[in-house]
PDB file of N, CA and C in Angstrom:
ATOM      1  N   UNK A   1       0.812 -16.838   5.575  1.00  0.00           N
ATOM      2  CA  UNK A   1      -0.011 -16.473   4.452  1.00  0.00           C
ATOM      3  C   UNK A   1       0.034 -17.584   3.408  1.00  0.00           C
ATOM      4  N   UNK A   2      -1.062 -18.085   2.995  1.00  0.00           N
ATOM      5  CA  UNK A   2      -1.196 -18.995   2.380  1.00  0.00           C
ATOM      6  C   UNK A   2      -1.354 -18.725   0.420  1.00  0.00           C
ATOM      7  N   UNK A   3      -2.778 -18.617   0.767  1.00  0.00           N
ATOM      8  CA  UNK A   3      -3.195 -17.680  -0.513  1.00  0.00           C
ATOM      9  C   UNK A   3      -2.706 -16.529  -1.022  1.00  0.00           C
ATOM     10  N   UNK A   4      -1.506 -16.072  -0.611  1.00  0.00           N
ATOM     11  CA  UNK A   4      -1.631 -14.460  -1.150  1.00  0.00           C
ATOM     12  C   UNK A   4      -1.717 -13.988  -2.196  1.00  0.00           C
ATOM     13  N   UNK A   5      -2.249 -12.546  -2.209  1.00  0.00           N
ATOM     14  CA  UNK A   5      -2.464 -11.695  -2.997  1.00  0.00           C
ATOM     15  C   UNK A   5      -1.663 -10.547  -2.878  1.00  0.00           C
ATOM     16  N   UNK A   6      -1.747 -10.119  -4.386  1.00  0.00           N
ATOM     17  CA  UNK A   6      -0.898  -8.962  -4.265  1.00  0.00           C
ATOM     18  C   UNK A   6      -2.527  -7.959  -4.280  1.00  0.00           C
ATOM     19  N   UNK A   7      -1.899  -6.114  -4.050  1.00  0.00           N
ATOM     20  CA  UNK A   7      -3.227  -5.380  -4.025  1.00  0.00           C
ATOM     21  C   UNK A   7      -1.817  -4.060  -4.289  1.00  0.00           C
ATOM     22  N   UNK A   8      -2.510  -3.425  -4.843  1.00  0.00           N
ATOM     23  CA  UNK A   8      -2.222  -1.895  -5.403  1.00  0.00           C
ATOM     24  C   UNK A   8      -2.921  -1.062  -5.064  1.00  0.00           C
ATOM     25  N   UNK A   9      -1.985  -0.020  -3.706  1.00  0.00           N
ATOM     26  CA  UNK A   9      -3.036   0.972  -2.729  1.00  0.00           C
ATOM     27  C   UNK A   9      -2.455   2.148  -3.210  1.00  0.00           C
ATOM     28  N   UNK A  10      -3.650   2.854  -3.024  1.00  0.00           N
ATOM     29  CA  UNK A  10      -2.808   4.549  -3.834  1.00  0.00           C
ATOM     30  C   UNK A  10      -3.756   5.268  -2.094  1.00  0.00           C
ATOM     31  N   UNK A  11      -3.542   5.613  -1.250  1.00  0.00           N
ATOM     32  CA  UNK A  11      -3.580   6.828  -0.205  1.00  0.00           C
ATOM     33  C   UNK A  11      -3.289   8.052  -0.291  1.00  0.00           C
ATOM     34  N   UNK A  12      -4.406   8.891  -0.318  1.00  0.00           N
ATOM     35  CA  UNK A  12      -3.999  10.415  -0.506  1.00  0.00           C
ATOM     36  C   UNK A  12      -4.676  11.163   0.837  1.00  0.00           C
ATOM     37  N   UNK A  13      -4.083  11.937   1.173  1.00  0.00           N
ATOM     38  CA  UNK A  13      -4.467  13.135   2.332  1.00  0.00           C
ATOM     39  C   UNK A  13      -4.725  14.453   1.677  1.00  0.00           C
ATOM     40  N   UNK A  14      -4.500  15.195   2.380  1.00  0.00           N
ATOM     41  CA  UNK A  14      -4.501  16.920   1.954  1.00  0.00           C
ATOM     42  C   UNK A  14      -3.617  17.596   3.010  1.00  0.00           C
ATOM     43  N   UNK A  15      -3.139  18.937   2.987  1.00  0.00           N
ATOM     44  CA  UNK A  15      -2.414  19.993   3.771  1.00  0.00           C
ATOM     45  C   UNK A  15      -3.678  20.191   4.960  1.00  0.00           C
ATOM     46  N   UNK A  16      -5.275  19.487   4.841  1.00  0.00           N
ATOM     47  CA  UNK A  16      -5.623  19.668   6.682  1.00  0.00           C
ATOM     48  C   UNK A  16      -5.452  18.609   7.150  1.00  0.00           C
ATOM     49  N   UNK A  17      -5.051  16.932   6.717  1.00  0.00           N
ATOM     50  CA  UNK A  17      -5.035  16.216   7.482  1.00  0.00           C
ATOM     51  C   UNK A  17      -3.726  15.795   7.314  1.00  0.00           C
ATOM     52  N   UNK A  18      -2.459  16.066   6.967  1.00  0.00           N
ATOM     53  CA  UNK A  18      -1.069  15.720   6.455  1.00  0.00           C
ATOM     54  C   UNK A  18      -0.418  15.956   7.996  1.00  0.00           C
ATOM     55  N   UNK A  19      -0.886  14.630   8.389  1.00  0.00           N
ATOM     56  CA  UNK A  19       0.639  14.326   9.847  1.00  0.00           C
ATOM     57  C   UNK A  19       2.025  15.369   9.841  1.00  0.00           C
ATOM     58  N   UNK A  20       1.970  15.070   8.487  1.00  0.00           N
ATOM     59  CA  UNK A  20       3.748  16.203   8.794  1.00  0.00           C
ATOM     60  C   UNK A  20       3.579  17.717   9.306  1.00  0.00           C
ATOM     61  N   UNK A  21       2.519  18.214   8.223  1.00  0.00           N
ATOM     62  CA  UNK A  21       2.072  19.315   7.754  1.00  0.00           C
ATOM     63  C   UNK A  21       1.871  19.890   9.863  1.00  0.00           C
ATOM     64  N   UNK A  22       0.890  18.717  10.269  1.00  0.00           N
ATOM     65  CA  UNK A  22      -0.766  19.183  11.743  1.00  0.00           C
ATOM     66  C   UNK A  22       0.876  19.184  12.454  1.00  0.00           C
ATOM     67  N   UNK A  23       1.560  17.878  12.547  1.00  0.00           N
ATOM     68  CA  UNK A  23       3.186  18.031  13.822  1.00  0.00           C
ATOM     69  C   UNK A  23       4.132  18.030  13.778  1.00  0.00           C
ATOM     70  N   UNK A  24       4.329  18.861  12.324  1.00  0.00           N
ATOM     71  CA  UNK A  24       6.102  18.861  12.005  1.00  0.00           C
ATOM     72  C   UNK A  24       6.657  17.730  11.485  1.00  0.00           C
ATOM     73  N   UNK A  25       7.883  17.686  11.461  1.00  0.00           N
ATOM     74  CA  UNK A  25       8.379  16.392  10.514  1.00  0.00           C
ATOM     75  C   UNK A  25       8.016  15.303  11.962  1.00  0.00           C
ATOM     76  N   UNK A  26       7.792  15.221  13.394  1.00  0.00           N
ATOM     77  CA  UNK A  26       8.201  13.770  14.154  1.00  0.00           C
ATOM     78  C   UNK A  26       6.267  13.489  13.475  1.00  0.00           C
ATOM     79  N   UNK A  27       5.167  14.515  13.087  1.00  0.00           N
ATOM     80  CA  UNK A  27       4.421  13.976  12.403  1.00  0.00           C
ATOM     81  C   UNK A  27       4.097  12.476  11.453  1.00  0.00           C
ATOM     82  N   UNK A  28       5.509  12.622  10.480  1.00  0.00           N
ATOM     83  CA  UNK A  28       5.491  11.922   9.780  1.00  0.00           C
ATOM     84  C   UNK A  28       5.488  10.142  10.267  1.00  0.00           C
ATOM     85  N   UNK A  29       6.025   9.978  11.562  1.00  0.00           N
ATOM     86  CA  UNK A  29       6.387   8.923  11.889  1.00  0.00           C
ATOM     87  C   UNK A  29       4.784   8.239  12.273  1.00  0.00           C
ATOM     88  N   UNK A  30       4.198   8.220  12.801  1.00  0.00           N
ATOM     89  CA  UNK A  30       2.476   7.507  12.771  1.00  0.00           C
ATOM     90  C   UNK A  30       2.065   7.696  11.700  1.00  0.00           C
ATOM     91  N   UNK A  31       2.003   8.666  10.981  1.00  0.00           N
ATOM     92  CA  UNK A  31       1.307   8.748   9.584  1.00  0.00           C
ATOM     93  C   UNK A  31       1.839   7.727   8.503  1.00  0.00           C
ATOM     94  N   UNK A  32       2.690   7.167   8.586  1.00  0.00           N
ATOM     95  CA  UNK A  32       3.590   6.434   7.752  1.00  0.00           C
ATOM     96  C   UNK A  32       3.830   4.957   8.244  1.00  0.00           C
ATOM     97  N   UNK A  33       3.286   4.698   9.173  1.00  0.00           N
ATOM     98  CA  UNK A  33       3.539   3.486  10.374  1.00  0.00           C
ATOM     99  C   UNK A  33       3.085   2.200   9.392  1.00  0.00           C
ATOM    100  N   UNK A  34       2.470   2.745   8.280  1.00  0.00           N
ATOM    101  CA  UNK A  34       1.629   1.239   7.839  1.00  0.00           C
ATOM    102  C   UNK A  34       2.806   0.912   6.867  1.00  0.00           C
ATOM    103  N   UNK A  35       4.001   1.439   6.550  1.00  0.00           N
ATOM    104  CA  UNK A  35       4.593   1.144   5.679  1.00  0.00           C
ATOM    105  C   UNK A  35       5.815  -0.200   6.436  1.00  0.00           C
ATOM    106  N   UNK A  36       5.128  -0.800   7.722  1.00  0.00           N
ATOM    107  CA  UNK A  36       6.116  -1.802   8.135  1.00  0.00           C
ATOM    108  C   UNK A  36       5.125  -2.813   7.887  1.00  0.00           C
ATOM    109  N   UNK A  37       3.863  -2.934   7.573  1.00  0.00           N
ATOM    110  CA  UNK A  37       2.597  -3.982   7.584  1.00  0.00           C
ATOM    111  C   UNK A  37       2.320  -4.293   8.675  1.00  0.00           C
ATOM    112  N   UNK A  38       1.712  -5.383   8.781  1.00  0.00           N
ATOM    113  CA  UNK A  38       1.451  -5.974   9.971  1.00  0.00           C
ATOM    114  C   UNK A  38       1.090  -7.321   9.765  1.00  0.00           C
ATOM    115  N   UNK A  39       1.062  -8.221  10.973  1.00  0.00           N
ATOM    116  CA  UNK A  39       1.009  -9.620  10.875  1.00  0.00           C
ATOM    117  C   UNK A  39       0.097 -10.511   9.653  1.00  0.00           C
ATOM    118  N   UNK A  40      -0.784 -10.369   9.235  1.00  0.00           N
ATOM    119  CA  UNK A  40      -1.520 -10.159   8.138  1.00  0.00           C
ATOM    120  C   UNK A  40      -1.237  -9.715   6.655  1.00  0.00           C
ATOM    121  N   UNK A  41      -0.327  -8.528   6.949  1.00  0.00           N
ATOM    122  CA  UNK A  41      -0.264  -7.443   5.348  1.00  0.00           C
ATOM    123  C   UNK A  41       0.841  -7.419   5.465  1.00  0.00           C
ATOM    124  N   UNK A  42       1.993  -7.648   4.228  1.00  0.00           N
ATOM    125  CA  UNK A  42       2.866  -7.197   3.880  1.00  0.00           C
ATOM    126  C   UNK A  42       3.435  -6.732   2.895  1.00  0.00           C
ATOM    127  N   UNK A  43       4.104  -5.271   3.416  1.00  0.00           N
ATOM    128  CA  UNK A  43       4.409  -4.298   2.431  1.00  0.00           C
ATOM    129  C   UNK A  43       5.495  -4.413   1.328  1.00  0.00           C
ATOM    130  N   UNK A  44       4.761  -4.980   0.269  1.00  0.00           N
ATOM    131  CA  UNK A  44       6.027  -4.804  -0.792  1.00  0.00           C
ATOM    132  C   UNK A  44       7.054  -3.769  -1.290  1.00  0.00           C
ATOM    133  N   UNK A  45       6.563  -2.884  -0.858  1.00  0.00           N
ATOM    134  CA  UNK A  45       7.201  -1.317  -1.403  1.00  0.00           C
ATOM    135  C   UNK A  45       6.315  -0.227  -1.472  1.00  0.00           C
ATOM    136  N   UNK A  46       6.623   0.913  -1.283  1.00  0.00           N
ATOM    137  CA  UNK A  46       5.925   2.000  -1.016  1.00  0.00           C
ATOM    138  C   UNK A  46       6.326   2.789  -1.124  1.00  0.00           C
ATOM    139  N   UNK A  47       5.875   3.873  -1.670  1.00  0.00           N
ATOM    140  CA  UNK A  47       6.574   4.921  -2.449  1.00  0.00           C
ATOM    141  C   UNK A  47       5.410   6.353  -2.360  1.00  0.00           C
ATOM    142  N   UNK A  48       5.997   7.821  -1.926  1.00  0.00           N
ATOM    143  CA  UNK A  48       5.229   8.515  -1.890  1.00  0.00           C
ATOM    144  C   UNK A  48       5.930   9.585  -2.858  1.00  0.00           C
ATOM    145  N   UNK A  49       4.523  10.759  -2.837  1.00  0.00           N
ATOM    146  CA  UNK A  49       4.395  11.774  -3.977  1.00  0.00           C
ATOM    147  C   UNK A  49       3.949  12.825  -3.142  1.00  0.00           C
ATOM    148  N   UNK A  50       5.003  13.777  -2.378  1.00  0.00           N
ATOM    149  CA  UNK A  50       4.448  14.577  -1.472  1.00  0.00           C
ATOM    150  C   UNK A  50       3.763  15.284  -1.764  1.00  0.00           C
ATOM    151  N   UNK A  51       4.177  15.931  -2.782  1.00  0.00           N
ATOM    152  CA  UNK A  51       3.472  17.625  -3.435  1.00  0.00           C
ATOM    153  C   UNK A  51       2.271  17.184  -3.574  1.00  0.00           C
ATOM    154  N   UNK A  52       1.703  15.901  -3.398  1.00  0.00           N
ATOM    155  CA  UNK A  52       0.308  15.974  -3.924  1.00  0.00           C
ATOM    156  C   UNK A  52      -0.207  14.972  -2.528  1.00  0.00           C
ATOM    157  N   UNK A  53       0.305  15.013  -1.392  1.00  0.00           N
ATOM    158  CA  UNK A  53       0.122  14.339  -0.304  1.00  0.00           C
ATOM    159  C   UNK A  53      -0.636  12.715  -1.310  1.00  0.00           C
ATOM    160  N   UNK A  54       0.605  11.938  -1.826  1.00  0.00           N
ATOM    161  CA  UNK A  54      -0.453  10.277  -1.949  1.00  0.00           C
ATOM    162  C   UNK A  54       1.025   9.787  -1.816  1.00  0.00           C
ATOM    163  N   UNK A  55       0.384   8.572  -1.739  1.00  0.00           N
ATOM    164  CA  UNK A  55       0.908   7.264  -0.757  1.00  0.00           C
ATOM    165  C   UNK A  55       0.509   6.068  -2.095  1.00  0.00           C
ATOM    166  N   UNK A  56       1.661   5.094  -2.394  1.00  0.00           N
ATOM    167  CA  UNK A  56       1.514   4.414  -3.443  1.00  0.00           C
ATOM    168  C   UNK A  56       1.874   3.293  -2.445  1.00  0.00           C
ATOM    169  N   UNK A  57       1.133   2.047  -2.929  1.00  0.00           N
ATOM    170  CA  UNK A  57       2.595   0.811  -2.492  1.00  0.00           C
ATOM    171  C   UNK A  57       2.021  -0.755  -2.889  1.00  0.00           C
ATOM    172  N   UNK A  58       2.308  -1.871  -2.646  1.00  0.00           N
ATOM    173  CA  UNK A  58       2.217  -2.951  -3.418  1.00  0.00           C
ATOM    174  C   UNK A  58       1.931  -3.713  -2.064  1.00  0.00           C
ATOM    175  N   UNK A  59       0.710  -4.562  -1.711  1.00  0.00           N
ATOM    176  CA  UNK A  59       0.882  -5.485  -0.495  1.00  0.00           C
ATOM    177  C   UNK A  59       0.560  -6.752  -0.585  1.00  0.00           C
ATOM    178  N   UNK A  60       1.115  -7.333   0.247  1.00  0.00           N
ATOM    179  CA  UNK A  60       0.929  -9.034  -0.059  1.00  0.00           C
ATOM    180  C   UNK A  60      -0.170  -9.347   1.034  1.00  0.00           C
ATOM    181  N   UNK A  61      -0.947  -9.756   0.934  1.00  0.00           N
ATOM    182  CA  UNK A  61      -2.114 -10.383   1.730  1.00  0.00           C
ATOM    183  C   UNK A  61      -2.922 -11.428   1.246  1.00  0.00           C
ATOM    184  N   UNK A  62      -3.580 -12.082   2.383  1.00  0.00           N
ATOM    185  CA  UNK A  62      -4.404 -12.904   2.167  1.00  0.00           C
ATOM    186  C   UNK A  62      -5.987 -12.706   1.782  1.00  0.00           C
ATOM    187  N   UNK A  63      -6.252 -11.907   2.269  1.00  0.00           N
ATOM    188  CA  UNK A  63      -7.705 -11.111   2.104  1.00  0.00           C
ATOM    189  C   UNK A  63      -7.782  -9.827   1.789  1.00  0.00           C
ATOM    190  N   UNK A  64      -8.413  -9.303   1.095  1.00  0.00           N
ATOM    191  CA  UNK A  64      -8.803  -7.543   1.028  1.00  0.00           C
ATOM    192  C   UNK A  64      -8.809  -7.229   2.595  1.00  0.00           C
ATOM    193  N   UNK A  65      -9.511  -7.418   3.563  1.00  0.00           N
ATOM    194  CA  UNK A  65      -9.880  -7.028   4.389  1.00  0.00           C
ATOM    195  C   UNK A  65      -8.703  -7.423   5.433  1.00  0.00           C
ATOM    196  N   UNK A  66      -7.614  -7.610   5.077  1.00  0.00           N
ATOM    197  CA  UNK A  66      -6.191  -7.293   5.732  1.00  0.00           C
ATOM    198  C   UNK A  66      -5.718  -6.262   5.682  1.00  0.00           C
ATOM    199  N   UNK A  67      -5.618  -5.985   4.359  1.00  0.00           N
ATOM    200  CA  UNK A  67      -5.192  -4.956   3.528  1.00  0.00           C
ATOM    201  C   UNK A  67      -6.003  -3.674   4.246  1.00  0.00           C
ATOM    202  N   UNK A  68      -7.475  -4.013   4.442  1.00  0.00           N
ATOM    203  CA  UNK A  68      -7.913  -2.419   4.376  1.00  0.00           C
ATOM    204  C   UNK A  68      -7.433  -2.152   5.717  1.00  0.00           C
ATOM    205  N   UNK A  69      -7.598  -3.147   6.834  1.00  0.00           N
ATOM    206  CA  UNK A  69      -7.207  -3.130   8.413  1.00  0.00           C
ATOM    207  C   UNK A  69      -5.911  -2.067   8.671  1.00  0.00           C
ATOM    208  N   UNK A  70      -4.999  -2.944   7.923  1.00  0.00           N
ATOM    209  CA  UNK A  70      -3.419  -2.486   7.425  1.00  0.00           C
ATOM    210  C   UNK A  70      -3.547  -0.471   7.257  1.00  0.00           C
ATOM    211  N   UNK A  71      -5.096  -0.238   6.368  1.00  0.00           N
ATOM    212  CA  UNK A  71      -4.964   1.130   6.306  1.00  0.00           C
ATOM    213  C   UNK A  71      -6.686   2.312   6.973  1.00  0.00           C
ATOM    214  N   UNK A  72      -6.672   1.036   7.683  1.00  0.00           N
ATOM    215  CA  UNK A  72      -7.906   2.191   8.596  1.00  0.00           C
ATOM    216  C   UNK A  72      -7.802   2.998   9.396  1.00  0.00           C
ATOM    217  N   UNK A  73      -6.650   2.792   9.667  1.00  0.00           N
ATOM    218  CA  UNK A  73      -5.669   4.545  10.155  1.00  0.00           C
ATOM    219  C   UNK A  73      -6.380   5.859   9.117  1.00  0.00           C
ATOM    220  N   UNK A  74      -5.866   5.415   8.274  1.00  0.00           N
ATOM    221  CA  UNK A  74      -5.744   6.242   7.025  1.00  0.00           C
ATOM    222  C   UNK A  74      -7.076   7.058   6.667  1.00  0.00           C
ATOM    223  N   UNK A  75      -8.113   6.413   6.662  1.00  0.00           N
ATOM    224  CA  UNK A  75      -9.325   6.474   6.095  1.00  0.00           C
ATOM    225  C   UNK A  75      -9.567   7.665   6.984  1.00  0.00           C
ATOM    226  N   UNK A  76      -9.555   8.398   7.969  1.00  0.00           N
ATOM    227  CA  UNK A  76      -9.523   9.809   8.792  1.00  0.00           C
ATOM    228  C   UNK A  76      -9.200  10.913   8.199  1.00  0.00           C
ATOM    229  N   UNK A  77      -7.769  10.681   7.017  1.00  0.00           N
ATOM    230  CA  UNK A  77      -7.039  11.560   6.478  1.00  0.00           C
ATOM    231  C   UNK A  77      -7.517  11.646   5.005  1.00  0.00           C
ATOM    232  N   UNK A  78      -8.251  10.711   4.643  1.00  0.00           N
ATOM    233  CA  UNK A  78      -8.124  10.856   2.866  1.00  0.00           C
ATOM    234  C   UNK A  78      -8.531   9.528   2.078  1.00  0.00           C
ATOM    235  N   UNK A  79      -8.850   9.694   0.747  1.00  0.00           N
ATOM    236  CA  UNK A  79      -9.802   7.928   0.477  1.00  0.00           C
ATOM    237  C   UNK A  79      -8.168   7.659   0.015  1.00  0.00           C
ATOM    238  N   UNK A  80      -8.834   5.990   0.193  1.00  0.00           N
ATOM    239  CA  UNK A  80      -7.773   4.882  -0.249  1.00  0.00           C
ATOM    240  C   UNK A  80      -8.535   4.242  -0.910  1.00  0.00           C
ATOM    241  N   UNK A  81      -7.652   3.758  -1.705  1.00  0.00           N
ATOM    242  CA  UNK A  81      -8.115   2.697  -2.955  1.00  0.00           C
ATOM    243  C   UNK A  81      -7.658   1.426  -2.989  1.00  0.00           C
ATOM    244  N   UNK A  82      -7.660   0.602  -2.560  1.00  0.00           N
ATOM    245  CA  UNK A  82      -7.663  -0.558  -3.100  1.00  0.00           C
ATOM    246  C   UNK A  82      -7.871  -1.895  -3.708  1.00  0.00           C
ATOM    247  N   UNK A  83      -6.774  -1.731  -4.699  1.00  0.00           N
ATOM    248  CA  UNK A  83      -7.446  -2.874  -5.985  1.00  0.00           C
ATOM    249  C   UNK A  83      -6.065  -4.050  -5.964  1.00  0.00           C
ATOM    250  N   UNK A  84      -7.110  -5.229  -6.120  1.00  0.00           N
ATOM    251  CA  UNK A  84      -6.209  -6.501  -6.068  1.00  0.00           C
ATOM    252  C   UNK A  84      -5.772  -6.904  -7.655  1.00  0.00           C
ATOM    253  N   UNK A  85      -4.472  -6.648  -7.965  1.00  0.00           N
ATOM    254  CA  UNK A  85      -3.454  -6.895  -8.862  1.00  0.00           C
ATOM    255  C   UNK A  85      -2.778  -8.241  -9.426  1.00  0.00           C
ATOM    256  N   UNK A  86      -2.374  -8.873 -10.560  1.00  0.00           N
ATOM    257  CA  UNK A  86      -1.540  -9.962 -10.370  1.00  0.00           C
ATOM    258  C   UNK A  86      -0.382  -9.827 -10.826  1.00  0.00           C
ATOM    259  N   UNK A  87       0.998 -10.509 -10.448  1.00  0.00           N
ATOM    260  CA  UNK A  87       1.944  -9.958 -11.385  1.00  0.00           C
ATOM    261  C   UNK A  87       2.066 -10.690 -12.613  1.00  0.00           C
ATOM    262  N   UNK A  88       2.164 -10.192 -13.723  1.00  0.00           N
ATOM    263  CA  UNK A  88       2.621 -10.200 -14.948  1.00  0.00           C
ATOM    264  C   UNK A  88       3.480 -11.070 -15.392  1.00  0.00           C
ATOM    265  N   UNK A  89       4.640 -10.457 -14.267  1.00  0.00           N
ATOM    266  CA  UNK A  89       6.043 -11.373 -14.854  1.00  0.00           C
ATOM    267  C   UNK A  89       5.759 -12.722 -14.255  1.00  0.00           C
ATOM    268  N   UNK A  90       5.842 -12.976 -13.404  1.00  0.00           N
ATOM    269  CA  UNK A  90       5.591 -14.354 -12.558  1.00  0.00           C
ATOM    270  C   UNK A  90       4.246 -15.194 -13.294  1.00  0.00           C
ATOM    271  N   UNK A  91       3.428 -14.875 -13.778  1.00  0.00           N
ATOM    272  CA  UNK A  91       2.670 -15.212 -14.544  1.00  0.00           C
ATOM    273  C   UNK A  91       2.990 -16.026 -15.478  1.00  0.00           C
ATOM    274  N   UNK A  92       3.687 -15.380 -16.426  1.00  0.00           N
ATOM    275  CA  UNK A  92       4.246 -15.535 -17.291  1.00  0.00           C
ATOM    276  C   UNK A  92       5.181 -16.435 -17.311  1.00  0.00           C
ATOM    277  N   UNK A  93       6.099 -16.808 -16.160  1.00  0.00           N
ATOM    278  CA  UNK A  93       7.106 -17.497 -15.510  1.00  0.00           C
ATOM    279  C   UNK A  93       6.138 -19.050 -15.899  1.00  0.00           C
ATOM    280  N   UNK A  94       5.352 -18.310 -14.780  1.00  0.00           N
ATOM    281  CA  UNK A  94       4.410 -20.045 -14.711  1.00  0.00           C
ATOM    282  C   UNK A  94       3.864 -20.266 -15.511  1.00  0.00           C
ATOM    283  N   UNK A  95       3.240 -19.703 -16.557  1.00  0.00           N
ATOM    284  CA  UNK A  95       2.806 -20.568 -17.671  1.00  0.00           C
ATOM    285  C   UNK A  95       3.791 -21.087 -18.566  1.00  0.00           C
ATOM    286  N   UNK A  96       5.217 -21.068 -18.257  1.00  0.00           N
ATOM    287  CA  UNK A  96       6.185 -21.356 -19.456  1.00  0.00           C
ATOM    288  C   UNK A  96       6.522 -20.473 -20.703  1.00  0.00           C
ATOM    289  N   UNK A  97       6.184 -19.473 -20.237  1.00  0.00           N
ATOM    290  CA  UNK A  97       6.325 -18.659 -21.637  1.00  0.00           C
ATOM    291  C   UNK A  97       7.412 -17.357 -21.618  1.00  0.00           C
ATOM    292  N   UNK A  98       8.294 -17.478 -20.094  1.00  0.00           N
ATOM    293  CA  UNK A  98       9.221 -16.499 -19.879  1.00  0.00           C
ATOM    294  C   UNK A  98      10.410 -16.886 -20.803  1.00  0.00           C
ATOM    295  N   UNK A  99      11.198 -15.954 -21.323  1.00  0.00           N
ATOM    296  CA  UNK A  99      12.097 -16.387 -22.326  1.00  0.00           C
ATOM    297  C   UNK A  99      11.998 -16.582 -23.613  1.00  0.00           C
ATOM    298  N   UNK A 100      10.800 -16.809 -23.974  1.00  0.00           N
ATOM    299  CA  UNK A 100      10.207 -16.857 -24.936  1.00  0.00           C
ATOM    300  C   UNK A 100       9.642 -15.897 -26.116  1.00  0.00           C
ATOM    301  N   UNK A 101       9.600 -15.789 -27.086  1.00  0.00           N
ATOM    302  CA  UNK A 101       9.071 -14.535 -28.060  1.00  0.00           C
ATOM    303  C   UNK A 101       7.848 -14.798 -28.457  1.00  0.00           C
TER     304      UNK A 101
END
């Protein structure tokens, strides 16, 4: 990965399409599969909010269209969102202004 980008995905399902919910907890294990990335996308962290079936997480990619690949599983169960992010702190790093008031 050359260019990367960061992207901020929020994934939500419901109780009719919730993997855990349709096959019990071994459910959860495909439904959740994107949280290792793939050759292309990688997962910075990911973090879920069951009670409300969504899926949060941070990915490093080169293109949007890694990213969405990464979650076209998903798109069966519930919309996904994703929006390309920059970080802040590192930003800040590089312009010289970390440490600074």
């Amino acid at each position: 990965m050359e260019n990367q980008m960061l992207f901020h995905i929020t994934a939500q399902h419901d109780h009719t399409t919730c993997p855990r919910v349709l096959q019990g907890s071994e459910g959860l294990r495909p439904g959740t599969a994107w949280v290792e990335g793939s050759d292309t996308a990688k997962v910075i962290g990911a973090w879920g909010y069951p009670v409300s079936h969504r899926s949060f997480a941070v990915v490093e990619a080169d293109t949007f269209e890694d990213v969405a690949a990464l979650f076209e599983n998903h798109l069966s169960m519930g919309p996904v969102e994703v929006l390309p992010v920059h970080d802040n702190v590192q930003r800040r790093k590089d312009m010289g202004l970390w440490g600074k008031s």
